[in-house]
N, C-alpha and C. Protein backbone atom coordinates (compact mmCIF):
# COMPACT_ATOMS: atom_id res chain seq x y z
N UNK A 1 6.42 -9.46 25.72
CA UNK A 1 6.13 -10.14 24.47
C UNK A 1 4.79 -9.69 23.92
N UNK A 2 3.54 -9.43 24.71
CA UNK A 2 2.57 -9.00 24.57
C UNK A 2 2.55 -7.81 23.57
N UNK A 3 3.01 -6.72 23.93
CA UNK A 3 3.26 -5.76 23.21
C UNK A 3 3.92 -5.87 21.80
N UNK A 4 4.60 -6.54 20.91
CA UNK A 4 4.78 -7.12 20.16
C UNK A 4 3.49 -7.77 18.88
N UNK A 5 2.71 -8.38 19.53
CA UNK A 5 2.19 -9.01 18.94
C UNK A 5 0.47 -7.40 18.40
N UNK A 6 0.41 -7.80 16.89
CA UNK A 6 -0.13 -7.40 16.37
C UNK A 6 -1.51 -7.96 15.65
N UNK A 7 -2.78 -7.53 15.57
CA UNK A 7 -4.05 -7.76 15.12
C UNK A 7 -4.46 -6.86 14.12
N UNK A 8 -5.76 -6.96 13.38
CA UNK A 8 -6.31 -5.83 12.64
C UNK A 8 -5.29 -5.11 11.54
N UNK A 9 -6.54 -4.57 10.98
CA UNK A 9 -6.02 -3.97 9.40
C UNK A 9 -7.00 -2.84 9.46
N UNK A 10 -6.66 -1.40 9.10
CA UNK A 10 -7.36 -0.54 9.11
C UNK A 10 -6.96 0.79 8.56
N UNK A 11 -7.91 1.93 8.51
CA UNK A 11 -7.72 3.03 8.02
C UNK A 11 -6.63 3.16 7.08
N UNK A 12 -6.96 2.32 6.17
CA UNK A 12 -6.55 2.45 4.44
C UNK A 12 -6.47 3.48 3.89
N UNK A 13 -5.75 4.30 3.68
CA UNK A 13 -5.38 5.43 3.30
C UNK A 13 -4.24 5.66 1.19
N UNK A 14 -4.62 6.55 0.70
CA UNK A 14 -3.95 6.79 -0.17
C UNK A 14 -3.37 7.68 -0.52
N UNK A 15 -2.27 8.41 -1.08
CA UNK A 15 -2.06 9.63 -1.47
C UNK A 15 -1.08 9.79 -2.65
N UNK A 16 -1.67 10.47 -3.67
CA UNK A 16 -1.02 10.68 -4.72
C UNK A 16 0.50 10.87 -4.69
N UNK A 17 1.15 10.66 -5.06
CA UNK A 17 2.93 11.36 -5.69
C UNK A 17 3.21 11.76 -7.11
N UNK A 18 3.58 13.24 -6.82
CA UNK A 18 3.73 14.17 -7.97
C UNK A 18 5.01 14.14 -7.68
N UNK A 19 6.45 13.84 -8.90
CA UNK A 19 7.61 14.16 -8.17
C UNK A 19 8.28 13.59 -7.38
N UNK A 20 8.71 14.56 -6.32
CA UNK A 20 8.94 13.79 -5.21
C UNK A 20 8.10 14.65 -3.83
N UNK A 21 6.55 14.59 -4.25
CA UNK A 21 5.73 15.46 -3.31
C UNK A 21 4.39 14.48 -3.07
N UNK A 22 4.15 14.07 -2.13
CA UNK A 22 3.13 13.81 -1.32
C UNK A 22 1.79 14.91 -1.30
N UNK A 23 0.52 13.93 -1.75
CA UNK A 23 -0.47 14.89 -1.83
C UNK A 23 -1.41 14.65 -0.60
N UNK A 24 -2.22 14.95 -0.36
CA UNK A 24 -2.76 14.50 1.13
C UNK A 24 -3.66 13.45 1.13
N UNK A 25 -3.71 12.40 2.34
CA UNK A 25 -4.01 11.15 1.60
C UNK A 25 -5.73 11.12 1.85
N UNK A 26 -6.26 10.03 1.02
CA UNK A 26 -7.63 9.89 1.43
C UNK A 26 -7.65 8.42 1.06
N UNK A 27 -9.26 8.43 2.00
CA UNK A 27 -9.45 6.74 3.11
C UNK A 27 -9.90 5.89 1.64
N UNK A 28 -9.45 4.95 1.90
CA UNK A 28 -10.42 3.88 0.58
C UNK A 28 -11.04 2.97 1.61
N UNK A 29 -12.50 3.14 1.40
CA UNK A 29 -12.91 2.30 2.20
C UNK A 29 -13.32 0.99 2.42
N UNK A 30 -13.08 0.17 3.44
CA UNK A 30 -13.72 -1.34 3.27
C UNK A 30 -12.21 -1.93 3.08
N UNK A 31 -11.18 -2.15 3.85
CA UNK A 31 -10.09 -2.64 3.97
C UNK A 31 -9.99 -3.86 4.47
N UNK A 32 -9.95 -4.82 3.84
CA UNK A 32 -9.78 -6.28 4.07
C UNK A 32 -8.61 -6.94 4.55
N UNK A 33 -7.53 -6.63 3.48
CA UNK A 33 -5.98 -7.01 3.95
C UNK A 33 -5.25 -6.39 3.08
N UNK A 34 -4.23 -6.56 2.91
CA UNK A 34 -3.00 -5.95 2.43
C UNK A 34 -1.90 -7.14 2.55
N UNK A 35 -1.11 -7.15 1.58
CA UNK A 35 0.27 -8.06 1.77
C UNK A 35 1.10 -7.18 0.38
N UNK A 36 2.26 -6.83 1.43
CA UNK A 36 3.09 -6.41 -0.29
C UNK A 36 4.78 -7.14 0.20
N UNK A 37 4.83 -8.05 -1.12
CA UNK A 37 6.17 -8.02 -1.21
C UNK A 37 7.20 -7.67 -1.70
N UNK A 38 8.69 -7.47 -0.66
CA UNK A 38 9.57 -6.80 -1.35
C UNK A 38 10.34 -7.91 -2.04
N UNK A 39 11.20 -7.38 -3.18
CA UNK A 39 12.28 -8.56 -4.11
C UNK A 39 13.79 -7.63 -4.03
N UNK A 40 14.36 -8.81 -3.56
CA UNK A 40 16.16 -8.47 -3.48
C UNK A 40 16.85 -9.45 -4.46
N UNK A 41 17.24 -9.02 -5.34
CA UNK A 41 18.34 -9.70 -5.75
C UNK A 41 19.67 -9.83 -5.38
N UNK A 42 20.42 -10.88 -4.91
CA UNK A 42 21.67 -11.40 -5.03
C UNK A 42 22.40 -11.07 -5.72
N UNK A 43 23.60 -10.40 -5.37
CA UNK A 43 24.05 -10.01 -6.67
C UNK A 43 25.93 -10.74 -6.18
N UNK A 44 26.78 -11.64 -6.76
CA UNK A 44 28.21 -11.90 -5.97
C UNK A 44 28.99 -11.55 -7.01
N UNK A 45 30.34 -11.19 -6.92
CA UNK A 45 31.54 -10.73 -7.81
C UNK A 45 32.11 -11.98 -7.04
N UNK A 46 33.23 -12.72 -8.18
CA UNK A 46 34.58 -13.00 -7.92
C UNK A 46 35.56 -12.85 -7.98
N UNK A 47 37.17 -12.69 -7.63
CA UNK A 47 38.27 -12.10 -7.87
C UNK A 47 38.74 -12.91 -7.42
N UNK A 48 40.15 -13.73 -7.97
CA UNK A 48 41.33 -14.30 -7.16
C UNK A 48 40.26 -15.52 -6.54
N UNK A 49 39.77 -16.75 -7.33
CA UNK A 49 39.15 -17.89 -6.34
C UNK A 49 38.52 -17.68 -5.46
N UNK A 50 37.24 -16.14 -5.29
CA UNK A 50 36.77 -16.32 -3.69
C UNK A 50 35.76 -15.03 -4.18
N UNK A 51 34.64 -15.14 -3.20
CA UNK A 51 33.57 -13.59 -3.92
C UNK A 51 34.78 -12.82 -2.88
N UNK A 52 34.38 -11.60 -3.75
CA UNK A 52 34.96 -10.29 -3.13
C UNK A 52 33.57 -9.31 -3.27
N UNK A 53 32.91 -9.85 -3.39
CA UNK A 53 31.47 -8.65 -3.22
C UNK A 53 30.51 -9.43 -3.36
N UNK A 54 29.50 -9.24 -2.58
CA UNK A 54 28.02 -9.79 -1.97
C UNK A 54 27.39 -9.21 -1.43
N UNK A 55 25.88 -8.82 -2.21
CA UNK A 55 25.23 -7.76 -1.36
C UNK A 55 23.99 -8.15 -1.90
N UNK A 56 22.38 -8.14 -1.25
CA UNK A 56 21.33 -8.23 -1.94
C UNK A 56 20.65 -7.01 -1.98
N UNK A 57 20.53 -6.44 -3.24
CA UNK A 57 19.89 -5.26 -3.78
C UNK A 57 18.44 -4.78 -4.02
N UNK A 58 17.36 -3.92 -3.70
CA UNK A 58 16.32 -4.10 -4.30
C UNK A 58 15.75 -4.03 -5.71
N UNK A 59 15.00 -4.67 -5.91
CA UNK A 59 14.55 -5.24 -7.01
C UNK A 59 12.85 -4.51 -7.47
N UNK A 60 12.72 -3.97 -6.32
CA UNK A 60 11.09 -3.75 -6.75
C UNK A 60 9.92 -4.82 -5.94
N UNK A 61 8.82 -4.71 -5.85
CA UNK A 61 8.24 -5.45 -5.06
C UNK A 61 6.92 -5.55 -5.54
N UNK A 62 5.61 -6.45 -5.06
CA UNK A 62 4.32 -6.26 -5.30
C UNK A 62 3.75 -6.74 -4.43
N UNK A 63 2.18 -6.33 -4.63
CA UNK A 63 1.51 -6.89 -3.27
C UNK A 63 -0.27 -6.56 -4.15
N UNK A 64 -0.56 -6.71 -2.79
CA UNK A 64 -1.78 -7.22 -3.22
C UNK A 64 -3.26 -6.09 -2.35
N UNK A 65 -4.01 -5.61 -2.18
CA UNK A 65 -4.83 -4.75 -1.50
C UNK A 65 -6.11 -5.41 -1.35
N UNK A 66 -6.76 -6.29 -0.46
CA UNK A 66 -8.63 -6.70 -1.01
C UNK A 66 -9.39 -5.51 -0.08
N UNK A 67 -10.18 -4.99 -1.06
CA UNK A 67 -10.97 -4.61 -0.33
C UNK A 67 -12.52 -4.64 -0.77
N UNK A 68 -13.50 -4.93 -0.49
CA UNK A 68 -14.51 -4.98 -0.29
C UNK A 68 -15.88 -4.34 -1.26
N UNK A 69 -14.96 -3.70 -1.97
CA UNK A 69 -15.54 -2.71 -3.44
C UNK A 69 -14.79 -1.65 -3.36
N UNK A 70 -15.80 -1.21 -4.30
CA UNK A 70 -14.23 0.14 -4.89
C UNK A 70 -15.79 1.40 -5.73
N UNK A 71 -15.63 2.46 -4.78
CA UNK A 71 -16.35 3.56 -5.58
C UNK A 71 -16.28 3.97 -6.56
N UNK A 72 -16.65 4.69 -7.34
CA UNK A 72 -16.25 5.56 -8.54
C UNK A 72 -15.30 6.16 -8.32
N UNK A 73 -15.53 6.92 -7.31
CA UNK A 73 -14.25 7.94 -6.75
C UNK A 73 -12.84 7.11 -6.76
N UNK A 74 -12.80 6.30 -6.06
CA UNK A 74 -11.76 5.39 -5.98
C UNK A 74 -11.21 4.68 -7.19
N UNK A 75 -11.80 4.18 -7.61
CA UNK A 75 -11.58 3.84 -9.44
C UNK A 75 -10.71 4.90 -9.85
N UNK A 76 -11.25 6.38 -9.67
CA UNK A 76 -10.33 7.29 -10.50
C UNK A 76 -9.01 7.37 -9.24
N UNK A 77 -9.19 7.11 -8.24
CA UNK A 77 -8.47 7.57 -7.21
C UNK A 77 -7.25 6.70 -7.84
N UNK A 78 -7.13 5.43 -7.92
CA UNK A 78 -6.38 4.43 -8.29
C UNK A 78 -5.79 3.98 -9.38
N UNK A 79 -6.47 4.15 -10.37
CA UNK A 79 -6.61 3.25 -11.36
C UNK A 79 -6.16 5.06 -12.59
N UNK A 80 -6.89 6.06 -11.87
CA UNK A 80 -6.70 7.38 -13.14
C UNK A 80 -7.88 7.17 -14.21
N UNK A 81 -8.81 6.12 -13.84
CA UNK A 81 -9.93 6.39 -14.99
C UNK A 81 -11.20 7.32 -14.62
N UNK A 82 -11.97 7.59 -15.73
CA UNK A 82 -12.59 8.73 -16.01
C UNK A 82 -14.13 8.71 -15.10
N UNK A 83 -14.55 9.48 -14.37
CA UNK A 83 -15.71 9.33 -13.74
C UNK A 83 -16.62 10.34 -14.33
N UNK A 84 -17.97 10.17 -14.70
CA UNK A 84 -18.50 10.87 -15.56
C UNK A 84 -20.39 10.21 -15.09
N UNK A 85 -20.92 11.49 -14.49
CA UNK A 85 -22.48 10.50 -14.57
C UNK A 85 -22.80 9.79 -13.57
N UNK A 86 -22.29 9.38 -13.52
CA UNK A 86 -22.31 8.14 -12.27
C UNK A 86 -21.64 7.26 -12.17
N UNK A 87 -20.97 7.27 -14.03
CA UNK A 87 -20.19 6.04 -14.52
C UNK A 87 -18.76 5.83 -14.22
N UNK A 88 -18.07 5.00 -14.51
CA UNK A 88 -16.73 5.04 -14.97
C UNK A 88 -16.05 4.23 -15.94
N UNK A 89 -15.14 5.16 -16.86
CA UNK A 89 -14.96 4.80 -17.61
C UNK A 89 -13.01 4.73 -17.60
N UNK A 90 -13.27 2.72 -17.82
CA UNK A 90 -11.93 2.83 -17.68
C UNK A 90 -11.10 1.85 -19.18
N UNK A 91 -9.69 3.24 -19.50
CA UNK A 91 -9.53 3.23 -20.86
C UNK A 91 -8.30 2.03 -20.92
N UNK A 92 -7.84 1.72 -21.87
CA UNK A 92 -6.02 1.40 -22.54
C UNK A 92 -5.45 2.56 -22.22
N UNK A 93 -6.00 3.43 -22.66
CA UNK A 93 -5.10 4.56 -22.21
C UNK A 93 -4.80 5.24 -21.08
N UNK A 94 -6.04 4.67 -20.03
CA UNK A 94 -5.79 5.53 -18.37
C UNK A 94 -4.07 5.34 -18.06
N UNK A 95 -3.84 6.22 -17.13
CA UNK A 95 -2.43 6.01 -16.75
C UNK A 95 -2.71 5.90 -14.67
N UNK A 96 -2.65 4.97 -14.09
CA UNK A 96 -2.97 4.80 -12.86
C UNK A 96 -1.63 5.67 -12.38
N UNK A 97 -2.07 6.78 -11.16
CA UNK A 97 -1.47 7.19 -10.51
C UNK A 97 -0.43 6.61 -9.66
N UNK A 98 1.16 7.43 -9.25
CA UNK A 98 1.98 6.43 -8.11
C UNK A 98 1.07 6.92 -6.96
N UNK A 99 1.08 5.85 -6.08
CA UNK A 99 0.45 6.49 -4.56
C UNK A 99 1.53 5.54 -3.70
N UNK A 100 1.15 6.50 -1.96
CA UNK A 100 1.84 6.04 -0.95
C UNK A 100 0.67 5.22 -0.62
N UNK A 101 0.88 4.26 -0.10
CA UNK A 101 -0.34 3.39 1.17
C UNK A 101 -0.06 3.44 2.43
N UNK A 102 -1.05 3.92 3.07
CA UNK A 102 -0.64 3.91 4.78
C UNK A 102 -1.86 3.11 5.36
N UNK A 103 -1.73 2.93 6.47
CA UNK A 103 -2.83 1.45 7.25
C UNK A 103 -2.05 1.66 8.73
N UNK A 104 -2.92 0.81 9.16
CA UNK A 104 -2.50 0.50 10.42
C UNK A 104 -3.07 -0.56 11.18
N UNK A 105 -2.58 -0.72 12.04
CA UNK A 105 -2.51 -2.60 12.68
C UNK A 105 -2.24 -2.51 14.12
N UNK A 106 -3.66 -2.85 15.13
CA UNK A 106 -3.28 -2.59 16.49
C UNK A 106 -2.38 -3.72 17.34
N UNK A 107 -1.88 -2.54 18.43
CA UNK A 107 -1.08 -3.52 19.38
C UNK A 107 -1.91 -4.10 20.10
N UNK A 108 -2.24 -5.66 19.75
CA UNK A 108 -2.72 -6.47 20.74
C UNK A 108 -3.06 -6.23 21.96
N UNK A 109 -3.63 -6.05 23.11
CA UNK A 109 -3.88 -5.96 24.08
C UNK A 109 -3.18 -4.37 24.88
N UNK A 110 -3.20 -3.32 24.14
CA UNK A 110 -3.41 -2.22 24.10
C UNK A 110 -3.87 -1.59 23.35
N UNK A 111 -3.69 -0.04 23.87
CA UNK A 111 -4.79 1.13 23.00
C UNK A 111 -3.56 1.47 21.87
N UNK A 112 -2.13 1.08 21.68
CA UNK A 112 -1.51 1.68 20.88
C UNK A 112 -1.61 0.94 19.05
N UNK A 113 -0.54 1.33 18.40
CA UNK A 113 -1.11 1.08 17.25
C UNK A 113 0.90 0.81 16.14
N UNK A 114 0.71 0.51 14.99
CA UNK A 114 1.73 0.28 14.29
C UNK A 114 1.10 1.20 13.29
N UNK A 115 1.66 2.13 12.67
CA UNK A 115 1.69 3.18 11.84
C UNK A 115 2.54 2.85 10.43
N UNK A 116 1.83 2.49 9.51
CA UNK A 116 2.47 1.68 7.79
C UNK A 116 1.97 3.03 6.94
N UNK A 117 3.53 2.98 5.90
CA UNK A 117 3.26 3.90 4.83
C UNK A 117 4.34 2.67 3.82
N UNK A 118 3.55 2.60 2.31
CA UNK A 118 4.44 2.15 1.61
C UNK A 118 4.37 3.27 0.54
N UNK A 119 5.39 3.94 0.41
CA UNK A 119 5.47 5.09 -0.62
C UNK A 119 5.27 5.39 -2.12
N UNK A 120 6.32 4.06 -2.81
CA UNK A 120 5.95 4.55 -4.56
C UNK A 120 4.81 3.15 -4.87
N UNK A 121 3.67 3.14 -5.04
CA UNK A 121 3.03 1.91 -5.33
C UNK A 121 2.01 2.53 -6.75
N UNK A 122 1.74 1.33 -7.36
CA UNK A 122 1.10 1.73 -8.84
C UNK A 122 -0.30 0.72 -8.90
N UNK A 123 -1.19 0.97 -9.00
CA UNK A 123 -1.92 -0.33 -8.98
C UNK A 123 -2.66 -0.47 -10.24
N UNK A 124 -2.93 -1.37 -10.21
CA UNK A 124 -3.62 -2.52 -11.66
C UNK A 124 -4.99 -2.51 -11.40
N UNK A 125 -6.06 -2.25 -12.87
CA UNK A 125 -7.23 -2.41 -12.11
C UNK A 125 -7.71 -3.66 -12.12
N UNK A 126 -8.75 -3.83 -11.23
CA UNK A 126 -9.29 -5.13 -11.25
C UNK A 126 -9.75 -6.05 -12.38
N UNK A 127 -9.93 -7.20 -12.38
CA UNK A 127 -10.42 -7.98 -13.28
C UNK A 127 -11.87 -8.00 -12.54
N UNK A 128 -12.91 -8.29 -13.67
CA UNK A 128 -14.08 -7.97 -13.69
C UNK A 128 -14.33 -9.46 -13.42
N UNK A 129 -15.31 -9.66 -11.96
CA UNK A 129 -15.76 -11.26 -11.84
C UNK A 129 -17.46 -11.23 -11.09
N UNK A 130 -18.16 -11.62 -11.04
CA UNK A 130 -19.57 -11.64 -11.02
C UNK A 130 -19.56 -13.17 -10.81
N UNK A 131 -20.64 -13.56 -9.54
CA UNK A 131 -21.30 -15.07 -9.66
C UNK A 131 -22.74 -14.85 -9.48
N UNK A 132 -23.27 -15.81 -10.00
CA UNK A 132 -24.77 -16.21 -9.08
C UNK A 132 -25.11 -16.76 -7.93
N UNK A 133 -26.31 -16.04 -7.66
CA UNK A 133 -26.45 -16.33 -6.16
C UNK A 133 -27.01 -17.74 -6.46
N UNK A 134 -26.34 -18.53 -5.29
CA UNK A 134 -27.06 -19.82 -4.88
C UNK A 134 -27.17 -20.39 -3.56
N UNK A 135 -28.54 -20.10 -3.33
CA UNK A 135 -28.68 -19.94 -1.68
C UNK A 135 -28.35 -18.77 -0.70
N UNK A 136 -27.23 -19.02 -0.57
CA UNK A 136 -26.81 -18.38 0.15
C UNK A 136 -25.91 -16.84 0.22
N UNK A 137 -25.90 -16.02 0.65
CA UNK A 137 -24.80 -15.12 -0.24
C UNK A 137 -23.58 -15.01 0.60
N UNK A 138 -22.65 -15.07 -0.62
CA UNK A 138 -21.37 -14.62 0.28
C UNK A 138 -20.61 -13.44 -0.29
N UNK A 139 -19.65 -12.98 0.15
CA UNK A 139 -19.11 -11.94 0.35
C UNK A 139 -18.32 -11.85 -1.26
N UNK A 140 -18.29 -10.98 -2.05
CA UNK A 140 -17.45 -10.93 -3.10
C UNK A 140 -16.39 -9.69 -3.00
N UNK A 141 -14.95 -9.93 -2.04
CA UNK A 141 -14.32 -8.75 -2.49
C UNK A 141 -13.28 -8.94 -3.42
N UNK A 142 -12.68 -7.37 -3.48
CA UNK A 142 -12.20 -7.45 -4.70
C UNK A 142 -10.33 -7.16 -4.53
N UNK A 143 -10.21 -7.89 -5.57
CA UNK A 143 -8.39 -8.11 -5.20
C UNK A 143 -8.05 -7.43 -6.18
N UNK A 144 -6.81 -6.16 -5.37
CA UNK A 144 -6.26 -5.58 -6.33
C UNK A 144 -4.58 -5.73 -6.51
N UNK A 145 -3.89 -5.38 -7.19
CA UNK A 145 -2.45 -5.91 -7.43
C UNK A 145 -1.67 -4.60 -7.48
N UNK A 146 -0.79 -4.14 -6.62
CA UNK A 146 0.40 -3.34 -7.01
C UNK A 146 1.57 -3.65 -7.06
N UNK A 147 2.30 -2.75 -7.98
CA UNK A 147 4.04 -2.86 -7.77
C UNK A 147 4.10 -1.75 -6.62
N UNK A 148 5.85 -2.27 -6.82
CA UNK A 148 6.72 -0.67 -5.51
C UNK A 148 7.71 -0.91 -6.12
N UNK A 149 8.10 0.40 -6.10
CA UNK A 149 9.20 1.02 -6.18
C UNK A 149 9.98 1.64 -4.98
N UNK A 150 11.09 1.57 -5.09
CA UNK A 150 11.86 2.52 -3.79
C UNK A 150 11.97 3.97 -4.74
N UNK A 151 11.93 5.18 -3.77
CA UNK A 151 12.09 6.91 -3.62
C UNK A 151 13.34 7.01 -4.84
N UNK A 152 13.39 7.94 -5.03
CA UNK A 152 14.35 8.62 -5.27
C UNK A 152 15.42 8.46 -4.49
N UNK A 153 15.27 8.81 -3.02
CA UNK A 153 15.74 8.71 -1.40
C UNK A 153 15.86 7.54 -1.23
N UNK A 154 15.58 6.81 -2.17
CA UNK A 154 15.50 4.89 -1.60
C UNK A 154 14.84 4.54 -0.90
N UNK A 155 13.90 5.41 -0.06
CA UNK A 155 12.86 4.71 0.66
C UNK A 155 11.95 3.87 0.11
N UNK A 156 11.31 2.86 0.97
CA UNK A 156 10.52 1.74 0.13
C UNK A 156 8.94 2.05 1.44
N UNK A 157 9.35 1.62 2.64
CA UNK A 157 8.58 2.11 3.88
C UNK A 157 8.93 2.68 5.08
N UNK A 158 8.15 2.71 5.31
CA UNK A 158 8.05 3.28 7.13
C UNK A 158 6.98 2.74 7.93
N UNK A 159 7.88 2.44 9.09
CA UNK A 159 6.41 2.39 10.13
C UNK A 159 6.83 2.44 11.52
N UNK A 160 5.53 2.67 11.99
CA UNK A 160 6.04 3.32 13.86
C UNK A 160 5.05 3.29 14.59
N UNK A 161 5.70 3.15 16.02
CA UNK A 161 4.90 2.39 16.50
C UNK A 161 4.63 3.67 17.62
N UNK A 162 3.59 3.44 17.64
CA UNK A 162 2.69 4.92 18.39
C UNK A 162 3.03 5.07 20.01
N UNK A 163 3.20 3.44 20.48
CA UNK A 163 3.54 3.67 21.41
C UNK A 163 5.12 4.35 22.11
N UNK A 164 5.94 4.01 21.31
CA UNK A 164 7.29 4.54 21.30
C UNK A 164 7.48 6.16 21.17
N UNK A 165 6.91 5.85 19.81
CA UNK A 165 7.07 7.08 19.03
C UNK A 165 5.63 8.24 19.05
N UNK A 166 5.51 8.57 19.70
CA UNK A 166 3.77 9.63 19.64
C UNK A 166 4.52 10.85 19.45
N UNK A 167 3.51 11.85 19.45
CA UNK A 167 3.89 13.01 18.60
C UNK A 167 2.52 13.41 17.43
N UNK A 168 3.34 14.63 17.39
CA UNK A 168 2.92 14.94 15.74
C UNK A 168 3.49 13.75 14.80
N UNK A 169 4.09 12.89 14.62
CA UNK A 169 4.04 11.85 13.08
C UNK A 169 2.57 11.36 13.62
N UNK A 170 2.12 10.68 14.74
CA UNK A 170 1.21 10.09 15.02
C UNK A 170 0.16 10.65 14.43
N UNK A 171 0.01 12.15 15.32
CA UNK A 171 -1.04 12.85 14.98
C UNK A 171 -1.42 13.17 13.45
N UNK A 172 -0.41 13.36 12.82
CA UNK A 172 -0.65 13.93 11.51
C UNK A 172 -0.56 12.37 10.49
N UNK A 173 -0.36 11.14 10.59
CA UNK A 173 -0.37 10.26 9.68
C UNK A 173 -1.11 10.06 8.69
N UNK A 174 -2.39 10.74 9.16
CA UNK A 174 -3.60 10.50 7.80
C UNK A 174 -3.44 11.43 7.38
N UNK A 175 -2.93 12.72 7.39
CA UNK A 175 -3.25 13.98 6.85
C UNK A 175 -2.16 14.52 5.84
N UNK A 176 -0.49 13.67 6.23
CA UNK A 176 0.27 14.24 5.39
C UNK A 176 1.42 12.94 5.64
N UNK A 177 2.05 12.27 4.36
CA UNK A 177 2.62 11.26 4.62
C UNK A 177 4.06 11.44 5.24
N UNK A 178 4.43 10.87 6.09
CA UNK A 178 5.28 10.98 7.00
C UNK A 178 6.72 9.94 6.63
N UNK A 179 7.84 10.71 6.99
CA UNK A 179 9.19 9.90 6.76
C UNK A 179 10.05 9.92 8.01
N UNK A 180 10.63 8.99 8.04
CA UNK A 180 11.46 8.62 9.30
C UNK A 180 12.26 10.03 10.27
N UNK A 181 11.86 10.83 11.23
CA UNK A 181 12.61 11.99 11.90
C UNK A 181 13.74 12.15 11.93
């Protein structure tokens, strides 16, 4: 049962999709959590007093990314707005890139690990929020919002578990996004 049970959130990873091509991913740093949900719709036919078809279909999904700030680099990484100076400048018109998300989440009371890729994701940029300090300071991170889409291929995710599965997918997970063998 031990083995099962999962902790931690880490090595946040991104990578562009051109197509149907994977670009090589890079770290966003300061990974807080992640939650994405998927949506199925219900879909029933009737014929002759009785369903004759029932199946729940995907629908598309969203989720959510906090992390802790967000660079310039990352701004454009995400979002497709303009970095210039030092600045960034983000338009009506940016068009935010699809990216895969990959992370990972250790096995509890071992050295192994759970290996996450969510493939077509689009994200929203942040809403702009600022407080004053009073007293004390606390932590301000920042919540970001994506959709998903399933592949072309219909894929939506993957994930694997290092201990089962090692190898090259293991080895190579940050470097080139990986699909089921």
């Amino acid at each position: 049962m031990a083995k099962k049970r999962l902790g931690g959130f880490s090595q946040i990873h991104v990578a562009p999709l051109t197509g149907s091509t994977f670009g090589t991913p890079v770290p966003i740093a300061g990974a807080k959590s992640v939650e994405a949900e998927l949506s199925y719709e219900n879909v029933k036919f009737y014929s002759d007093n009785a369903v004759d078809y029932n199946d729940n279909i995907f629908a598309g999904g969203e989720g959510t990314l906090t992390v802790s700030g967000l660079s310039s680099d990352e701004y454009a990484t995400l979002f497709g707005a303009t970095v210039s100076d030092g600045g960034v400048a983000v338009k009506s018109s940016d068009s935010a890139p699809e990216l895969a998300i990959l992370f990972e989440r250790k096995k509890l009371g071992t050295a192994e690990k759970m290996l996450y890729v969510v493939y077509a994701c689009k994200f929203q940029p942040p809403s702009l929020t600022a407080q004053t300090l009073e007293g004390s300071v606390e932590e301000e991170n920042v919540e970001l919002t994506f959709s998903i889409r399933e592949l072309d291929t219909k894929e939506v995710y993957y994930m694997l578990d290092s201990e089962t599965h090692g190898g090259t997918q293991v080895t190579n997970w940050y470097t080139q996004v990986q699909f089921p063998a």
